[in-house]
Protein backbone atom coordinates (compact mmCIF):
# COMPACT_ATOMS: atom_id res chain seq x y z
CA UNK A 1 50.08 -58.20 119.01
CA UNK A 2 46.83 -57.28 118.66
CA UNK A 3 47.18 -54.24 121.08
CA UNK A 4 47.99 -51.34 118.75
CA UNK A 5 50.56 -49.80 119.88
CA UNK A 6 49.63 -48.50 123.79
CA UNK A 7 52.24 -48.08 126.22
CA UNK A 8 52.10 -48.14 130.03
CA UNK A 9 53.43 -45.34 131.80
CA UNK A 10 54.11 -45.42 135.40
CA UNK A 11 51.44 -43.35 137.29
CA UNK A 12 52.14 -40.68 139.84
CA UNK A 13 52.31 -42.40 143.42
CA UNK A 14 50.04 -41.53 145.76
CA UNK A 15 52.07 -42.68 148.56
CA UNK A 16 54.95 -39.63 147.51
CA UNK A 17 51.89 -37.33 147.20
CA UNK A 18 50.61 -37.87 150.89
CA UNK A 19 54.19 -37.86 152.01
CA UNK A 20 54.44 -34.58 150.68
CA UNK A 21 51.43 -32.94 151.79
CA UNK A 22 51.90 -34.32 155.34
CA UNK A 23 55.44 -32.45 155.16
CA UNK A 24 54.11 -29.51 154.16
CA UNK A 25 51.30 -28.91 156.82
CA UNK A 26 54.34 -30.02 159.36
CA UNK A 27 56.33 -27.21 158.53
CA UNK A 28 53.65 -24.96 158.41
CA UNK A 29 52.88 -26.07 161.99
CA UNK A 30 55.95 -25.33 163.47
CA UNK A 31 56.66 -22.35 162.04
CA UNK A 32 53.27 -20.35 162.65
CA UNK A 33 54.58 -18.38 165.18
CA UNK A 34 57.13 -17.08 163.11
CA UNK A 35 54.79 -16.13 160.10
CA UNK A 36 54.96 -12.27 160.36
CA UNK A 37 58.88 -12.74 160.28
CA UNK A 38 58.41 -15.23 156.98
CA UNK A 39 55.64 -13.06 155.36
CA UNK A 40 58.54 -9.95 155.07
CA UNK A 41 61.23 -12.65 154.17
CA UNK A 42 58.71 -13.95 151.37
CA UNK A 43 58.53 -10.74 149.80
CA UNK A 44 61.99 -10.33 148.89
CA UNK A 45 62.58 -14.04 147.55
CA UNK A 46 59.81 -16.13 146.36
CA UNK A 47 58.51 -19.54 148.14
CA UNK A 48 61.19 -21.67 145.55
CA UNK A 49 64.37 -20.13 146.40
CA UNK A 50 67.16 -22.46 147.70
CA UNK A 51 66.80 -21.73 151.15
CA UNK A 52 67.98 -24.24 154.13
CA UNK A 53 64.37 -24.82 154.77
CA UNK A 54 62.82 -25.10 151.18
CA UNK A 55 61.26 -28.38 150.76
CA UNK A 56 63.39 -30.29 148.27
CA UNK A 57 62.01 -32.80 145.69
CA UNK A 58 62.14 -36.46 145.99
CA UNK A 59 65.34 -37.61 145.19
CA UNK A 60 65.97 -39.88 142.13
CA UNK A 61 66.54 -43.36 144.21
CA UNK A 62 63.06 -42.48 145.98
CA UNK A 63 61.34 -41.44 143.16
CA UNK A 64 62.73 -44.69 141.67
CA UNK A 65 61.08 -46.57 144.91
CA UNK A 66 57.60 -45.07 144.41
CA UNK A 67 57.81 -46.19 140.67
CA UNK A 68 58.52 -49.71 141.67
CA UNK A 69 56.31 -49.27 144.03
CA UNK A 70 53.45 -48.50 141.80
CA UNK A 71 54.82 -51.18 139.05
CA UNK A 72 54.46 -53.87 141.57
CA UNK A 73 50.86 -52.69 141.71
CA UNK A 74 50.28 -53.11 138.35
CA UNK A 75 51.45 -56.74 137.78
CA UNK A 76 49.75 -57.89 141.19
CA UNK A 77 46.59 -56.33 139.82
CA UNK A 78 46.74 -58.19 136.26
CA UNK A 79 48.26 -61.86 138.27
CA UNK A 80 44.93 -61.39 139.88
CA UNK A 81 43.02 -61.63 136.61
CA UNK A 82 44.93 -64.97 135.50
CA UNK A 83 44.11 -68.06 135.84
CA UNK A 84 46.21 -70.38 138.62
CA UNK A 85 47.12 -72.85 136.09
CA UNK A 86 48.71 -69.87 133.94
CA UNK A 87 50.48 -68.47 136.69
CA UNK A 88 51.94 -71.63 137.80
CA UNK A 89 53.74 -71.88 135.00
CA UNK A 90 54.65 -68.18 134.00
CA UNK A 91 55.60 -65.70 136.13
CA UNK A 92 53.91 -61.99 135.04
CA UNK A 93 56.36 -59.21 135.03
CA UNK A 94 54.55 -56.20 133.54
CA UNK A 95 52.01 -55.31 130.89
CA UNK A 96 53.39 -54.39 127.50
CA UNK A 97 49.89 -53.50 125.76
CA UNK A 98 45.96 -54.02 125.59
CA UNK A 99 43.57 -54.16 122.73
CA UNK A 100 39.36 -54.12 122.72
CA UNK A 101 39.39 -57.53 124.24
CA UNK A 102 43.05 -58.61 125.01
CA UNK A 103 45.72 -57.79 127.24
CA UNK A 104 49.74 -58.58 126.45
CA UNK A 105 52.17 -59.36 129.41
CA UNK A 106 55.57 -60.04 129.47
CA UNK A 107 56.08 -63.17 131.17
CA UNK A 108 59.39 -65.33 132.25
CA UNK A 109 58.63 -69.49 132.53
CA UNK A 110 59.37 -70.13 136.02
CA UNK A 111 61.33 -73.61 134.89
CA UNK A 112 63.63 -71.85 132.20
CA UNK A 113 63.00 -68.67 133.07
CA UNK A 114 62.99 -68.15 129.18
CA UNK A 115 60.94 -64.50 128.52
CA UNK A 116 57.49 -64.67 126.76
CA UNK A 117 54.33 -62.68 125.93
CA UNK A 118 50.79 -63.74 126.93
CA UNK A 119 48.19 -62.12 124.99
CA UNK A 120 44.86 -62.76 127.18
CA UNK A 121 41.73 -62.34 125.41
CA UNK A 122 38.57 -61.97 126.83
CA UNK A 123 35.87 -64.48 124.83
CA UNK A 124 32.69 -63.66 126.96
CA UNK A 125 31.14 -61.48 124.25
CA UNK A 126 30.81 -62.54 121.13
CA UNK A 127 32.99 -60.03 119.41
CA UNK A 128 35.83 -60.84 121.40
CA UNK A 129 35.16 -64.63 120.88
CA UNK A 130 35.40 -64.28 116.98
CA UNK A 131 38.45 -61.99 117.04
CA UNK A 132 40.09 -65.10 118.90
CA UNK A 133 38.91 -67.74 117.20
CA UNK A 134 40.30 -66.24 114.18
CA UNK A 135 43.31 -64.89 115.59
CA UNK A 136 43.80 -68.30 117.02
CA UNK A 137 42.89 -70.86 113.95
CA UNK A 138 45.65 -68.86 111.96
CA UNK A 139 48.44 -68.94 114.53
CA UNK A 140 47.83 -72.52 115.29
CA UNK A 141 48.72 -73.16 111.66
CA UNK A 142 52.02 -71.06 111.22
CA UNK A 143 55.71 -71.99 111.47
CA UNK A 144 57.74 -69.25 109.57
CA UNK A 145 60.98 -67.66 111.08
CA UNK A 146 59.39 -64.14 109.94
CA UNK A 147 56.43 -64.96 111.58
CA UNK A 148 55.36 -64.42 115.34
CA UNK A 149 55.52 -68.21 117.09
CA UNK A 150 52.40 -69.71 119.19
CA UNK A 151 53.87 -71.70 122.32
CA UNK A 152 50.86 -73.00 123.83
CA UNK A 153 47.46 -72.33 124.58
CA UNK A 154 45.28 -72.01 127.67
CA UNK A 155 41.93 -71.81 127.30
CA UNK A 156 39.18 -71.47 129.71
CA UNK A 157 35.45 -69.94 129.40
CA UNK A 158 35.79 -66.49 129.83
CA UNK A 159 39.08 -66.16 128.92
CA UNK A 160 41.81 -67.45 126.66
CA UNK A 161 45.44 -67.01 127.14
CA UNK A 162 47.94 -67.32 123.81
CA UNK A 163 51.66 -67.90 125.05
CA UNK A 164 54.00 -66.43 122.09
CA UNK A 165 57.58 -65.24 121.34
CA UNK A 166 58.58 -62.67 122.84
CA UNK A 167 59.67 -59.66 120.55
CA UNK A 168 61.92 -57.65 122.18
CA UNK A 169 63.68 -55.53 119.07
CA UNK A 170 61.03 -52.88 118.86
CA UNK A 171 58.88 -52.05 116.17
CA UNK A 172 60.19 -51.28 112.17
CA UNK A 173 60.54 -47.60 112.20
CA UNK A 174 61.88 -47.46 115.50
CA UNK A 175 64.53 -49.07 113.96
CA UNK A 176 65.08 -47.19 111.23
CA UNK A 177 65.16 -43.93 113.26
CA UNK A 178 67.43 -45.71 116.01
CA UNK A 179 70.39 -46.98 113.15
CA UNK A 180 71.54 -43.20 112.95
CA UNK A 181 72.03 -44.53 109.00
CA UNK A 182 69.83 -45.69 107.05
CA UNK A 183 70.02 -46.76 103.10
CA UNK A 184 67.82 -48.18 100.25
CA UNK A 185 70.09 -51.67 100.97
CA UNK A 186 68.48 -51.38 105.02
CA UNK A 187 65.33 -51.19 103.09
CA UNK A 188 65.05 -54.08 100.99
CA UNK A 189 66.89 -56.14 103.46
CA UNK A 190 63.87 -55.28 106.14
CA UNK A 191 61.16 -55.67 103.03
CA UNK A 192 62.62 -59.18 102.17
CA UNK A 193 62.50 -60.76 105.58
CA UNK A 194 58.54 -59.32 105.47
CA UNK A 195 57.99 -60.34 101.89
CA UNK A 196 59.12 -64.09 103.36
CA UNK A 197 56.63 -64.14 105.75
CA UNK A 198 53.63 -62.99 104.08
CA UNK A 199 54.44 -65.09 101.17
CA UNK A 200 54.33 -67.97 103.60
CA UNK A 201 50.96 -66.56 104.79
CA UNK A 202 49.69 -66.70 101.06
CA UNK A 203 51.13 -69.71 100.59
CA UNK A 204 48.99 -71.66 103.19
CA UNK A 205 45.88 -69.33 101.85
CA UNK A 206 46.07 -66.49 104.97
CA UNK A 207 45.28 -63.03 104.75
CA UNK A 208 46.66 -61.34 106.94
CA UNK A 209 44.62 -57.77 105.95
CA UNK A 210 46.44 -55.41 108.47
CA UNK A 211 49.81 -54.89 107.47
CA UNK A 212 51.24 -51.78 108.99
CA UNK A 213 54.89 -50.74 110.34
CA UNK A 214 53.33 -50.79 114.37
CA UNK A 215 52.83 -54.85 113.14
CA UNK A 216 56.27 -55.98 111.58
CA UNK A 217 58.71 -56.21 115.20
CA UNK A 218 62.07 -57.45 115.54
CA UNK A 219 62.65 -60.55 117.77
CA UNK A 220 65.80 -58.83 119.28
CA UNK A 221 67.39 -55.44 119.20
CA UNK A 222 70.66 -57.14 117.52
CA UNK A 223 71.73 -55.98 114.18
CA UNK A 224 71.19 -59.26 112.89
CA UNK A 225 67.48 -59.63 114.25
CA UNK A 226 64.68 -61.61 112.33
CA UNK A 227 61.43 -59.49 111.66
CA UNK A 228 58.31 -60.70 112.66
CA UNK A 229 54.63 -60.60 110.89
CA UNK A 230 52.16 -60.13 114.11
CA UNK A 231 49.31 -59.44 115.19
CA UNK A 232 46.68 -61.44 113.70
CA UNK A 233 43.52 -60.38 114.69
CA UNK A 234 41.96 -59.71 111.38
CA UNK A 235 43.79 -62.47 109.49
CA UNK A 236 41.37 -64.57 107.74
CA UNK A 237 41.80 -67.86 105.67
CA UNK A 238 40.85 -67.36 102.15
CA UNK A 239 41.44 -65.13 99.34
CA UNK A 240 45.06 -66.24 98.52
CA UNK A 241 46.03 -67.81 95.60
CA UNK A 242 49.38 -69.93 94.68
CA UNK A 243 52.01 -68.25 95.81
CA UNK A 244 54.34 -70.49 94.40
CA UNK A 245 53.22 -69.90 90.54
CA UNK A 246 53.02 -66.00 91.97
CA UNK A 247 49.23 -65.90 90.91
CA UNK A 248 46.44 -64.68 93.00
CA UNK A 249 44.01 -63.97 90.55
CA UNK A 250 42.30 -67.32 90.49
CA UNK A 251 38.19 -67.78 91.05
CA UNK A 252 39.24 -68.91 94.65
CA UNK A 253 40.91 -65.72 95.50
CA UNK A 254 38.47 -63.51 95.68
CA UNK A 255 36.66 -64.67 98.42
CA UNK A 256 36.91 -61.87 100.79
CA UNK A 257 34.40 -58.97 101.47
CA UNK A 258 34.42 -57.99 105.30
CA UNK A 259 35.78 -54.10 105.67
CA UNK A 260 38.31 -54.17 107.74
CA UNK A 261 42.17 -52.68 108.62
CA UNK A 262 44.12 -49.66 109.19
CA UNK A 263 42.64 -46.46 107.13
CA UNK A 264 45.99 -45.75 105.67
CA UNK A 265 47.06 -48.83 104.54
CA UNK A 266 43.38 -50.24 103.59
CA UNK A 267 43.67 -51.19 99.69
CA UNK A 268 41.00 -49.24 97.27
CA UNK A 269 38.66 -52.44 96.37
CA UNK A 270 38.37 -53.10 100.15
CA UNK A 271 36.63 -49.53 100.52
CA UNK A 272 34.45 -49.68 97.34
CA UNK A 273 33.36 -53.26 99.24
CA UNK A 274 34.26 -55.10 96.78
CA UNK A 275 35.23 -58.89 96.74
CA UNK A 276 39.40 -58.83 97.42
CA UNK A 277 42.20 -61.33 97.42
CA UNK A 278 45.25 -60.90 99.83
CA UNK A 279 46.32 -58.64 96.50
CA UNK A 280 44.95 -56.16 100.06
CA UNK A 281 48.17 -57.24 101.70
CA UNK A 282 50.37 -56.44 99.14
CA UNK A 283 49.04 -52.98 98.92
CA UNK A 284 49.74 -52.19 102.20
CA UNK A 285 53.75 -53.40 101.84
CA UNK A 286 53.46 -50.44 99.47
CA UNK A 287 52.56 -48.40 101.39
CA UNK A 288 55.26 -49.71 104.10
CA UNK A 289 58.28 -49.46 101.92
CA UNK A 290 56.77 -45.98 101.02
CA UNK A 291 56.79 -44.86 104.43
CA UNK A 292 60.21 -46.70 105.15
CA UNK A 293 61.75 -44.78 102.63
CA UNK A 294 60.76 -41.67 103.27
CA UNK A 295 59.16 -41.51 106.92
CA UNK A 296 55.89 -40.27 105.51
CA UNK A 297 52.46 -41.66 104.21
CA UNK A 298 51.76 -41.95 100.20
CA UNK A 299 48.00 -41.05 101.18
CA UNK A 300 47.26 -39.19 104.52
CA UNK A 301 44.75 -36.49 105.35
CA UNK A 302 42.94 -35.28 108.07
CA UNK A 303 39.42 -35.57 106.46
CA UNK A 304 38.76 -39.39 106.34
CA UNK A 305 36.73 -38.69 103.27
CA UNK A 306 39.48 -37.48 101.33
CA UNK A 307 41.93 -39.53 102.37
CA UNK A 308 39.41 -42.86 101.08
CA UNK A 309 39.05 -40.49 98.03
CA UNK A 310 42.81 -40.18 97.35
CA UNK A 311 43.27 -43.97 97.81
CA UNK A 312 40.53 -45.47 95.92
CA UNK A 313 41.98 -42.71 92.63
CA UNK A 314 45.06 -43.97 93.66
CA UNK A 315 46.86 -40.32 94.09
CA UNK A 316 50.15 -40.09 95.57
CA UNK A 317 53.04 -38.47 94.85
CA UNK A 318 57.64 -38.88 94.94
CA UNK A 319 57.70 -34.99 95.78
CA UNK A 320 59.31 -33.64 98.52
CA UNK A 321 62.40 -35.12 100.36
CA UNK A 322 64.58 -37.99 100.12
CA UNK A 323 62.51 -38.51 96.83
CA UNK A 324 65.33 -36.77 94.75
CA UNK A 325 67.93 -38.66 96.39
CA UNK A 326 65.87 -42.00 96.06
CA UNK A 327 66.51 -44.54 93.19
CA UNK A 328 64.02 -45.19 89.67
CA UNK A 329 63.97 -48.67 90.79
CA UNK A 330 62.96 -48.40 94.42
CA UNK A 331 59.68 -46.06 92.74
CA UNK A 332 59.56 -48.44 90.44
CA UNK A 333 58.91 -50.98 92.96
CA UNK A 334 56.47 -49.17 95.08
CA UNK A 335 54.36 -47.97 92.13
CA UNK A 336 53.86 -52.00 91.05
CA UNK A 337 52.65 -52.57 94.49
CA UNK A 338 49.91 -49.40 95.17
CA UNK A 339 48.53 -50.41 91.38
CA UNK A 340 44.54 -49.51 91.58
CA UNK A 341 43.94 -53.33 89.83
CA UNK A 342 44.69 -55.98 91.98
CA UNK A 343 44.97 -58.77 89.67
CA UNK A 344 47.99 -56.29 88.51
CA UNK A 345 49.83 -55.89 91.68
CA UNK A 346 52.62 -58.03 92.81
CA UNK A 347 52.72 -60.88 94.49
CA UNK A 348 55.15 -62.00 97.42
CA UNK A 349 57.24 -64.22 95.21
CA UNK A 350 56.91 -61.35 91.97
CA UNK A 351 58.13 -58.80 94.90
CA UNK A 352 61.09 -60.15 96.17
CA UNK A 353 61.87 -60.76 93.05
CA UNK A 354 61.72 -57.65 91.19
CA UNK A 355 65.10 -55.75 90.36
CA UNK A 356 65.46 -53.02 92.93
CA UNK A 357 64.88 -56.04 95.67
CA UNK A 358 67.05 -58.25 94.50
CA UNK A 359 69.82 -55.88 93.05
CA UNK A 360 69.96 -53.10 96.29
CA UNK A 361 69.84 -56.08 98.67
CA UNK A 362 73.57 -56.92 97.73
CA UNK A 363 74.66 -53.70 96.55
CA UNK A 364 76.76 -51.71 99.14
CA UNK A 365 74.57 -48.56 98.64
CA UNK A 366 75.78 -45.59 101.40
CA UNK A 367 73.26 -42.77 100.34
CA UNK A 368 71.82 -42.17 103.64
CA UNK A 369 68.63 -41.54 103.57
CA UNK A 370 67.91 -41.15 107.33
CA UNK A 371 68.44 -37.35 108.09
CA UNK A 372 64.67 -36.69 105.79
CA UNK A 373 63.02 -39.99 107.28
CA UNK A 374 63.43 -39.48 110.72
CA UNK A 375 62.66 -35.55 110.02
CA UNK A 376 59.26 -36.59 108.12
CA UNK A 377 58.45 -39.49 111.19
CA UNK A 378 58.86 -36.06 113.78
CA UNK A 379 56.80 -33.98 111.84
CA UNK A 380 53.74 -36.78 111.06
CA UNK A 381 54.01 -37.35 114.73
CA UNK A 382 53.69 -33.32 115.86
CA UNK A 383 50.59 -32.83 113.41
CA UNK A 384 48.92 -36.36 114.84
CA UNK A 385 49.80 -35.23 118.52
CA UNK A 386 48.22 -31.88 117.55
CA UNK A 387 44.98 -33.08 116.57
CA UNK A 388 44.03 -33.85 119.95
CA UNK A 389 43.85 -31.76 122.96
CA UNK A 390 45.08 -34.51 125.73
CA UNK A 391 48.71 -34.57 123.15
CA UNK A 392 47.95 -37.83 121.74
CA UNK A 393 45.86 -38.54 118.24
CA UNK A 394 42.58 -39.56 119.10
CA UNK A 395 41.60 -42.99 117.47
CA UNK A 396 39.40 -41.44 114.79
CA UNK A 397 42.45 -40.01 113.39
CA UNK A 398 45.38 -41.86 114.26
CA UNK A 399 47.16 -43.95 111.96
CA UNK A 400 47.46 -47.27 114.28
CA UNK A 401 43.61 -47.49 114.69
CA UNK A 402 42.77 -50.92 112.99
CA UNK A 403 39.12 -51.76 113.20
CA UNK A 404 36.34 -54.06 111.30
CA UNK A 405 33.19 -51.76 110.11
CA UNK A 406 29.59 -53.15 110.64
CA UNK A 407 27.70 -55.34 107.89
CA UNK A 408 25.68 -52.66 105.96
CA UNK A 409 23.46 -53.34 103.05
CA UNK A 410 24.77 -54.52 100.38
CA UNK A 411 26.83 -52.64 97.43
CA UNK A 412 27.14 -50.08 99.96
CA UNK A 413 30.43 -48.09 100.80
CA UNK A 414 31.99 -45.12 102.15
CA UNK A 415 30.51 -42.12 101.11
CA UNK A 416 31.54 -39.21 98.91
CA UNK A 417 34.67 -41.51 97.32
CA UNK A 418 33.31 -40.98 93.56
């Protein structure tokens, strides 16, 4: 929700670390007398053996205190930075991600005690006041079951605070991985619940321009779950067409021309800067049901050069595993979507219509396709983690880094794509 996808881990106590240390020198105190005796005694076993008087770790229920400890920390430190009239209603339990100008909580409403998420954006610059407005004018207007809700609002000068579902199911390919099973039928079941909401988002003439898997959560971890469309922080109004007649190729549509997504899933015509419809968005499902199907990326490389070069000539490939095992019509599909003319690709309504959509969807396919996905999703995520020395991909390369490039002059674009 507009936080990629960052994760808060708890951090080491310093309370345990004192504890320790203040141990340590005790022992050392008492026993200095005794050092010539524990300097021969050292050298035939070393300083970890199991010995009576080896200092043990922390055991699991106080290692378990310190965490709390430190948790309790954490919320009290972001309470601090809400506003009393926000807190009076929602109780903060613990931060669940942060963005360039936003934070996400998990909340509980201290009347119902029904769980929530508060994204809090910060509006003081004027970045971060744009990226709301936006963010806000489009979820203000939505009301789709496979897209995120908007509760209520609080806003204030410096801050504004967006009160939201609560998506608790995880994200798309963590659920793929997590089924243990997986078949072209869990596909199109998945794509159809996101084809419904972004034809909505058409529909009302919304963009939604950063479509990726780290995006499209589950509102439970239930079997039956919804999936959400979230995180709109570079939706935009314009460049949709009728989604009903399944046409966005009308004057209207192609409206748009700020550069902006996730490298991986940007569509060709929004790197060559030229004018785009939400024809963007549909790109990226194809991408999506790409990856879905096979855990790894139709265009990827480390070079950011060629990888803009190998989307905008529109080179990808079905080699390599579960391809074989993966149906004509599911291709078929895919290819229809990553088409290099947008007035060509489908549309929401053409998509959830087409054959493989509508005929795997109630098929009782078993080919299980997870073994190769969940192999390709380990790999992807050894080579990203090994692009970085600190074990994590830095944001030039990762695959989750969504941004929105600077004007430049006009007719410009990336370099070195022809």
């Amino acid at each position: 929700m507009g936080c990629g996808n960052s994760k808060v881990l708890p951090d080491a106590s310093k309370k345990g670390y004192v504890s320790v240390v203040q141990s340590l020198v005790a022992f050392r105190k008492s026993h200095a007398d005794d050092e010539p005796k524990k300097r021969a005694e050292k050298q035939r076993a070393p300083w970890f053996s199991t010995g009576a008087k080896t200092l043990q770790p922390a055991s699991n229920s106080q290692q378990q205190i310190l965490r709390d400890g430190r948790h309790q920390d954490k919320v009290a430190k972001y309470k601090d930075k809400f506003d009393p009239r926000v807190t009076a209603r929602y109780d903060i339990k613990a931060l669940i991600g942060r963005g360039s100008y936003s934070r996400v909580v998990r909340v509980e409403h201290r009347a119902t005690r029904q769980p929530f998420a508060i994204k809090m954006m910060e509006v003081e610059a004027l970045e971060g006041r744009e990226v709301c407005a936006s963010e806000l004018a489009v979820l203000q207007r939505v009301s789709h079951s496979h897209v995120i809700q908007l509760i209520e609002v609080f806003q204030f000068p410096q801050r504004v605070y967006m009160v939201l579902e609560l998506a608790t199911g995880g994200e798309l390919l963590d659920r793929v991985v997590s089924r243990g099973h997986f078949t072209e039928r869990d596909a199109t079941r998945a794509l159809q619940m996101v084809l419904a909401g972004v034809g909505y988002l058409h529909n009302l003439g919304i963009t939604h321009r950063d479509l990726k898997p780290e995006n499209l959560l589950y509102y439970h971890p239930g079997v039956d779950s919804r999936l959400l469309v979230t995180d709109f922080g570079l939706a935009t109004f314009g460049g949709a067409g009728s989604e009903v007649s399944g046409d966005h190729t009308g004057a209207d549509s192609w409206s748009l021309r700020t550069t902006c997504g996730t490298p991986e899933y940007m569509a060709p015509e929004v790197l060559l800067r030229k004018p785009y419809s939400c024809a963007v968005d549909m790109w990226a499902l194809g991408v999506i049901a790409y990856i879905v199907l096979s855990g790894s990326m139709p265009f990827e490389d480390d070079s950011r050069t060629r990888l803009y070069r190998s989307i905008v000539r529109g080179k990808y490939s079905f080699h390599g595993d579960p391809w074989p095992s993966v149906s004509d019509l599911a291709k078929d599909f895919i290819q229809r979507l990553l088409l290099l003319d947008p007035a060509a690709r489908l549309s929401a309504v053409q998509a959830v219509r087409h054959p493989w959509v509508v005929s795997m969807a109630a098929s009782s396919s078993t080919r299980n396709l997870h073994r190769s996905i969940s192999q390709n999703l380990r790999q992807r995520t050894s080579r990203s983690s090994s692009r970085s020395p600190s074990g994590t991909a830095s944001s030039a390369d990762s695959w989750e880094g969504s941004y929105r490039w600077k004007k430049t002059k006009s007719g410009s674009r990336p370099e070195h794509l022809d």
